[in-house]
Protein backbone atom coordinates (compact mmCIF):
# COMPACT_ATOMS: atom_id res chain seq x y z
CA UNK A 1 11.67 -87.05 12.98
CA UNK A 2 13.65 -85.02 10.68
CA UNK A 3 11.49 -86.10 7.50
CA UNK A 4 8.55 -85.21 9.59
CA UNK A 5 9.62 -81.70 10.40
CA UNK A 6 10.41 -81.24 6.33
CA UNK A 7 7.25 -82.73 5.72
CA UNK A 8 5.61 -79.72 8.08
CA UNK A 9 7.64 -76.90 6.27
CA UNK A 10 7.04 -77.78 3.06
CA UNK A 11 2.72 -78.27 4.09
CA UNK A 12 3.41 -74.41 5.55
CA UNK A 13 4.92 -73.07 2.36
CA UNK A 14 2.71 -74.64 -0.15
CA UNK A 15 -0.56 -73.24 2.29
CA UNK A 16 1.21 -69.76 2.19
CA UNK A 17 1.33 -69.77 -1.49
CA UNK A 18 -1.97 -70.79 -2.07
CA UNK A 19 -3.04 -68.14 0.62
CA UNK A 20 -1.16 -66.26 -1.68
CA UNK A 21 -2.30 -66.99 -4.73
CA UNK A 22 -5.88 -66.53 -3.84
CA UNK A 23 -4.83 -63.16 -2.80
CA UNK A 24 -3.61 -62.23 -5.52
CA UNK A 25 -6.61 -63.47 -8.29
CA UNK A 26 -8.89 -61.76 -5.79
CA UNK A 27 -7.09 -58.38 -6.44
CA UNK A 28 -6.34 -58.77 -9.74
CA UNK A 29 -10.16 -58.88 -10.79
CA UNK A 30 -11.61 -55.51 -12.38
CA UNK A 31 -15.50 -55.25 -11.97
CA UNK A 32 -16.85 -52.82 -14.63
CA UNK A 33 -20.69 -51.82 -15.14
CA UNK A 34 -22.31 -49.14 -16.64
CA UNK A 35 -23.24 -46.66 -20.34
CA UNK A 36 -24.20 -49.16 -22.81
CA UNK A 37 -22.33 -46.29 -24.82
CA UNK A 38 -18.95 -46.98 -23.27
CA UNK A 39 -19.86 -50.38 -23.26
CA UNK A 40 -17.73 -51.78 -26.29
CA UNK A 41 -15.14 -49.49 -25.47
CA UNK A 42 -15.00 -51.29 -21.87
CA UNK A 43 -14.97 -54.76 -23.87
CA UNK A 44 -12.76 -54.34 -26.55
CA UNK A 45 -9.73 -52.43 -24.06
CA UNK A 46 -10.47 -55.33 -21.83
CA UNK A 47 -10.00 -58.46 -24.12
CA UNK A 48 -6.44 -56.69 -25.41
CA UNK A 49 -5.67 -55.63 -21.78
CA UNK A 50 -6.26 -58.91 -20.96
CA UNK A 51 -4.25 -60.57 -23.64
CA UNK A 52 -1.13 -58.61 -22.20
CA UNK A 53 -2.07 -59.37 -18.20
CA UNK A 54 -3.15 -62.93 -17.75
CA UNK A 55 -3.17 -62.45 -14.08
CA UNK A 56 -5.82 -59.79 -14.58
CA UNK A 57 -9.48 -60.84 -15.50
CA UNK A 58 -11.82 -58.29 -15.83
CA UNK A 59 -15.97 -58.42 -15.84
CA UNK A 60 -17.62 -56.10 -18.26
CA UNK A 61 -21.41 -55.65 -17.87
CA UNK A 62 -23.98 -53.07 -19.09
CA UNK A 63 -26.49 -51.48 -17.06
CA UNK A 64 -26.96 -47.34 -17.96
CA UNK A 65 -24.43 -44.79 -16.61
CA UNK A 66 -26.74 -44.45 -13.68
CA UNK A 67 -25.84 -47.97 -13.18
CA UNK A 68 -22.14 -47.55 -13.49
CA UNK A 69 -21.79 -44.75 -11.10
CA UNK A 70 -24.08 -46.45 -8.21
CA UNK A 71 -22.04 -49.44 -8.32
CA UNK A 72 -18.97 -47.72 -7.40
CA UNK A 73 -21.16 -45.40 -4.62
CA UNK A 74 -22.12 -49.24 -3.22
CA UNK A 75 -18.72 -50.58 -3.86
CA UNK A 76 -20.05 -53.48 -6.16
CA UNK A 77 -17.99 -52.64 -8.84
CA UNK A 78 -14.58 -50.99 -9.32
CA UNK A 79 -15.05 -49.08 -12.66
CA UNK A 80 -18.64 -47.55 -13.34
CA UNK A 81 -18.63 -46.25 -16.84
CA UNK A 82 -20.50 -43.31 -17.48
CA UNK A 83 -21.82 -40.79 -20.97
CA UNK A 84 -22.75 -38.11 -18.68
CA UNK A 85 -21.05 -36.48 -15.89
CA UNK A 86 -21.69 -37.66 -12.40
CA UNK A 87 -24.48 -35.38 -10.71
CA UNK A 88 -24.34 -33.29 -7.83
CA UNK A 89 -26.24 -35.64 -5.57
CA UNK A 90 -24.45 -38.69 -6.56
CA UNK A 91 -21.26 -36.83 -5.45
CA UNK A 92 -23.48 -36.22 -1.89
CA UNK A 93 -24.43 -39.50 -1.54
CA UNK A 94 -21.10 -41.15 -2.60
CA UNK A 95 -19.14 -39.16 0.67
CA UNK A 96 -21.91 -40.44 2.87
CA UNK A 97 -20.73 -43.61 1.73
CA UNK A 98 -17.30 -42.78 2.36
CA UNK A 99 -16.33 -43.08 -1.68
CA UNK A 100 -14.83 -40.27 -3.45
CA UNK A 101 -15.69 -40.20 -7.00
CA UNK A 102 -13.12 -39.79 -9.73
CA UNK A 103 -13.53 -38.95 -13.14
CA UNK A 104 -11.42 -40.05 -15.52
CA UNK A 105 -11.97 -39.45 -19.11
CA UNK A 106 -11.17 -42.11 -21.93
CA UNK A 107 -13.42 -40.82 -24.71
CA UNK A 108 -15.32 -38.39 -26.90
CA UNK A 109 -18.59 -39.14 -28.13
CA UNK A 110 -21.79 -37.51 -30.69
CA UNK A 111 -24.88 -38.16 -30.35
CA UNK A 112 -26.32 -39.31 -33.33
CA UNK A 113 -30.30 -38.70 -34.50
CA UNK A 114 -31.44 -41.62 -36.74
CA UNK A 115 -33.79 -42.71 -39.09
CA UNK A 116 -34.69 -45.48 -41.01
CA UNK A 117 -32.63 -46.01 -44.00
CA UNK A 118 -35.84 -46.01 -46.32
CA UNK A 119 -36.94 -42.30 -44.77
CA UNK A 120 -36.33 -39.32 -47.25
CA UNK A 121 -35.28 -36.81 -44.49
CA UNK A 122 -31.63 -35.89 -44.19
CA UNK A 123 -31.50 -33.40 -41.58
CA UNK A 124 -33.24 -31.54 -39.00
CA UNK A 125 -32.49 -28.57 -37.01
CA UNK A 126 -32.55 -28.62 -33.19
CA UNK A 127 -36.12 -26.68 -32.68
CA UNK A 128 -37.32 -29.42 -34.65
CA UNK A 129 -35.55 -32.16 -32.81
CA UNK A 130 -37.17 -30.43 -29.77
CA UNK A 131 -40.39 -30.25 -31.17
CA UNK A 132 -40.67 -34.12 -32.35
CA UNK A 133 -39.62 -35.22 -28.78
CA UNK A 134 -41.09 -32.85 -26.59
CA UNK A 135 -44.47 -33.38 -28.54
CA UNK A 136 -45.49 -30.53 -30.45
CA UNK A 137 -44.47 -32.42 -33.97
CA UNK A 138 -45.88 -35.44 -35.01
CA UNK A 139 -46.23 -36.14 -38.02
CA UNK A 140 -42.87 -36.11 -40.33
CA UNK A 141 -44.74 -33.88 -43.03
CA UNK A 142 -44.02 -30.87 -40.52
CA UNK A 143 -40.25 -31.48 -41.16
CA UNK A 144 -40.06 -31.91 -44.66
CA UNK A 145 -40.97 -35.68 -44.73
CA UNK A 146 -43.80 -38.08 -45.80
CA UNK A 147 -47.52 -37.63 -44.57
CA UNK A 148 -47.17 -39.76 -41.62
CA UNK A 149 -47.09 -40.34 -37.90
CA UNK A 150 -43.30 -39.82 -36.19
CA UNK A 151 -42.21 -42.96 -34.09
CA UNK A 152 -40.19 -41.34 -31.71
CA UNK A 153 -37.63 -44.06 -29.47
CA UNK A 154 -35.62 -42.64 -27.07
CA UNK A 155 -33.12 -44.18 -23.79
CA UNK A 156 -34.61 -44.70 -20.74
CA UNK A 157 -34.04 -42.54 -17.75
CA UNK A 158 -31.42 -44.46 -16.57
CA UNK A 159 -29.06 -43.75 -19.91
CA UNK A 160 -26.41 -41.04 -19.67
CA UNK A 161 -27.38 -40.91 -23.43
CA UNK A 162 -31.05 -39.95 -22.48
CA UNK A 163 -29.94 -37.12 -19.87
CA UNK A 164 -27.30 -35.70 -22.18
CA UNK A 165 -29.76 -35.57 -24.73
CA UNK A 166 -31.97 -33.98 -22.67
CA UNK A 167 -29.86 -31.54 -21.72
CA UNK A 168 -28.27 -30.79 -25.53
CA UNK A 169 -31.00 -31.42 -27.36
CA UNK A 170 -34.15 -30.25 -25.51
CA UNK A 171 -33.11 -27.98 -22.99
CA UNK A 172 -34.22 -29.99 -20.31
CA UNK A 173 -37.80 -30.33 -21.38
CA UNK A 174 -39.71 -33.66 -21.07
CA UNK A 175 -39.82 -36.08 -23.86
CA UNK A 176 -43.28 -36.98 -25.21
CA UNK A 177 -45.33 -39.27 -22.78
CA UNK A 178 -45.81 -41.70 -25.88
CA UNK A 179 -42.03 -41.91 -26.40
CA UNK A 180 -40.97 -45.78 -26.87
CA UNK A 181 -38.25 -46.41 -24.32
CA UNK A 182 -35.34 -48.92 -25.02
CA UNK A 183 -32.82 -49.64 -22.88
CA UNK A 184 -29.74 -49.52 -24.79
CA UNK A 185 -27.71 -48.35 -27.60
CA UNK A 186 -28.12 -51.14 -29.77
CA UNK A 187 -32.00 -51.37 -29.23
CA UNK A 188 -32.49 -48.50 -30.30
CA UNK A 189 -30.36 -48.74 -33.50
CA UNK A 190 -32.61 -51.99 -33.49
CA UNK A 191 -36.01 -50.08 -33.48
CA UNK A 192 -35.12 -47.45 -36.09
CA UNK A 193 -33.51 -50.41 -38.47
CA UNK A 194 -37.19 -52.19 -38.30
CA UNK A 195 -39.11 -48.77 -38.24
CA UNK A 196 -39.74 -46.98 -41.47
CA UNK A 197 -41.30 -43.68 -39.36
CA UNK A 198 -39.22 -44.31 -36.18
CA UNK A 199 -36.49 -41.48 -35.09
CA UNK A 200 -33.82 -42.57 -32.55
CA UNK A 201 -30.12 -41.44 -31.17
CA UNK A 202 -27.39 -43.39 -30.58
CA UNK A 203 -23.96 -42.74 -29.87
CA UNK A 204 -21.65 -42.67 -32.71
CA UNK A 205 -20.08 -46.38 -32.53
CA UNK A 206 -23.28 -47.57 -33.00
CA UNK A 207 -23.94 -46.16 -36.29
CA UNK A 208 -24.23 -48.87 -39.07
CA UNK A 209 -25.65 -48.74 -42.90
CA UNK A 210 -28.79 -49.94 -41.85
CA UNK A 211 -29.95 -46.64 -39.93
CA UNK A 212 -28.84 -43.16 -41.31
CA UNK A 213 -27.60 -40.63 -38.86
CA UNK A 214 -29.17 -37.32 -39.83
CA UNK A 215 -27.55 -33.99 -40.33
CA UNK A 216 -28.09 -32.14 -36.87
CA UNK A 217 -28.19 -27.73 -37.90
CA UNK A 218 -26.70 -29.00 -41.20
CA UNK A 219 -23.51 -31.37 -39.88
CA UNK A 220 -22.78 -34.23 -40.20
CA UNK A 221 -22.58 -37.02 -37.35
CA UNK A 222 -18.90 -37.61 -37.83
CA UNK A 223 -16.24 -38.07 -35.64
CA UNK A 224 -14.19 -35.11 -37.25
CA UNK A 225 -17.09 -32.77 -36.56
CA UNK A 226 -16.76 -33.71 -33.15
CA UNK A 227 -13.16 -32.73 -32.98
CA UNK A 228 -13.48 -29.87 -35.01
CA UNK A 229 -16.49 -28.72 -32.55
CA UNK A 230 -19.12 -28.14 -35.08
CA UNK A 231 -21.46 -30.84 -34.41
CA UNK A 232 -23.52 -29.98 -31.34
CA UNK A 233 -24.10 -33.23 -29.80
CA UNK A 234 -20.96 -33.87 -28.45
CA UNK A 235 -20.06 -35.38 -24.94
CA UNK A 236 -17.10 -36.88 -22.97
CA UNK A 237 -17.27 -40.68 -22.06
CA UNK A 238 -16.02 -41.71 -18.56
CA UNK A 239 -15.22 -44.64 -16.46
CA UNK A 240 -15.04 -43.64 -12.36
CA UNK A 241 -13.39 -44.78 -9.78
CA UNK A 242 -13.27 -44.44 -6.10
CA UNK A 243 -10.20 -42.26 -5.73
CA UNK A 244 -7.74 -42.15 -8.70
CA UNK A 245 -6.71 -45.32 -10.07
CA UNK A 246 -4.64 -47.99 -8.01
CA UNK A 247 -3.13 -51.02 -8.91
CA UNK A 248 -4.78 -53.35 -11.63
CA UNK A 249 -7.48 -50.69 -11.89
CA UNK A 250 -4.91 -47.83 -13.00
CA UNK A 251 -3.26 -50.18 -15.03
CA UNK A 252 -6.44 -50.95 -17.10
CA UNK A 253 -7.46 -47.12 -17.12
CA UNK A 254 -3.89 -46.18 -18.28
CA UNK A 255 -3.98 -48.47 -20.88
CA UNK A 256 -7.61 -47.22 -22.54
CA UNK A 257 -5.86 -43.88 -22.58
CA UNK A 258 -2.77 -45.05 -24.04
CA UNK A 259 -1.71 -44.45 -27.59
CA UNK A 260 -2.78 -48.44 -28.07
CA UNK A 261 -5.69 -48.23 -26.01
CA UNK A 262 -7.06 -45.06 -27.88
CA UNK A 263 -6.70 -46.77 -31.36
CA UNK A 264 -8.98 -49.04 -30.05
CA UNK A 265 -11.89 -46.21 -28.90
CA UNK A 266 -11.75 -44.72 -32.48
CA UNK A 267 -11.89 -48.27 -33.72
CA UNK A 268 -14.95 -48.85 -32.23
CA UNK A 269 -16.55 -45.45 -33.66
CA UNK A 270 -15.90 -43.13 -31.03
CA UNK A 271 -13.81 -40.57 -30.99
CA UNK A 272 -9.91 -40.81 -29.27
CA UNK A 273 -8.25 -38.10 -26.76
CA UNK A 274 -5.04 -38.50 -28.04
């Protein structure tokens, strides 16, 4: 009788634990989606974060910063990383939802025009910018450049990339109906690296030698012209909660803002808070 009580207790404790256990794994799993800018910011934090917190496994997937910011208005995702600022009527629809969005900001970004590595032009001013995407310039002998038809590529709507471009570079106008869209950083880096006439912007951590980021009003694409405020194209990079931080979530958001966690940002290209 006696064995056969133990024999109970020790069934109860081992099914509490395991209750337990599951638990725990089940809030101890970070969902992030969103910017294909913020993207290998998101993956690199998380593989270190991870390496310090077994008990914490986190998801990183792409998507667009429209993406990001959805997923935590729908609650499919506990991080939404974002290269724009959340909008007005995300805010809206995010309280009908009952979510409160929070902004928290782990980066500084540029965005960077590019060319192929093969085309003679080394900068452009803004008008002109304006003028190849909106249309009105076609051909790249209108900007200094070789007798032939402009490629333009540019983010799809979706892309925080595409809206702060937009709103920096254009003024809000339309780009060109004939505009190739890509859906990510790294296509259009891509593109541009197989297109002699293309023109393209990235972000700056996805600047490599084989497309050449042009001189925007006659500066550089650099980080340090970022700090320093001179280059034009300059944004803050975000990840957003519901709420501020909690638990696992805060602990992974404190750490990309950390000393260790911003060595890693300007690591991959971009440009550190602190």
């Amino acid at each position: 009788m006696k064995n056969k009580f133990f024999l109970l207790v020790v069934m109860a404790v081992v099914s509490a634990g395991l209750v337990a256990g599951i638990a725990l794994a089940a809030s101890s799993t970070i969902t992030i989606k969103g910017s294909t800018t913020v993207l290998p910011i998101a993956q690199t934090c998380a593989e270190a974060f991870m390496n310090k917190h077994q008990d914490i496994d986190i998801s990183v997937q792409g998507g667009g910063s429209g993406v990001g910011i959805a997923s935590v208005i729908d609650g499919t995702c506990d991080i939404g990383d974002a290269s724009r600022p959340a909008k007005d009527k995300e805010y809206a629809k995010a309280k009908e939802n009952g979510i409160e969005l929070y902004e928290n900001v782990v980066a500084m970004d540029g965005i960077a025009v590019i060319v192929n590595p093969n085309n003679p032009i080394d900068g452009l001013n803004k008008e002109q910018i304006k003028d190849i995407y909106t249309g009105k310039i076609s051909n790249w002998k209108d900007v200094g450049g070789k007798d032939a038809k402009i490629v333009v590529v540019s983010r799809d709507s979706s892309s925080g990339t595409f809206e702060t471009f937009n709103e920096l570079a254009l003024d809000g106008e339309k780009v060109r109906p004939d505009a190739l869209l890509n859906a990510s950083n790294k296509a259009v880096a891509t593109t541009i690296a197989k297109t002699p006439l293309a023109i393209g912007y990235v972000g700056l951590g996805y600047l490599t030698s084989e497309v050449k980021g042009v001189k925007v009003n006659g500066v550089e694409p650099t980080k340090e012209n970022v700090v320093n405020g001179s280059f034009i194209l300059a944004r803050k990079l975000f990840m957003y909660t519901n709420g501020a931080p909690r638990g696992a979530v805060k602990q992974f958001i404190d750490y990309v803002t950390s000393t260790e966690g911003q060595k890693l940002v300007d690591k991959a290209g971009f440009v550190a808070i602190n």
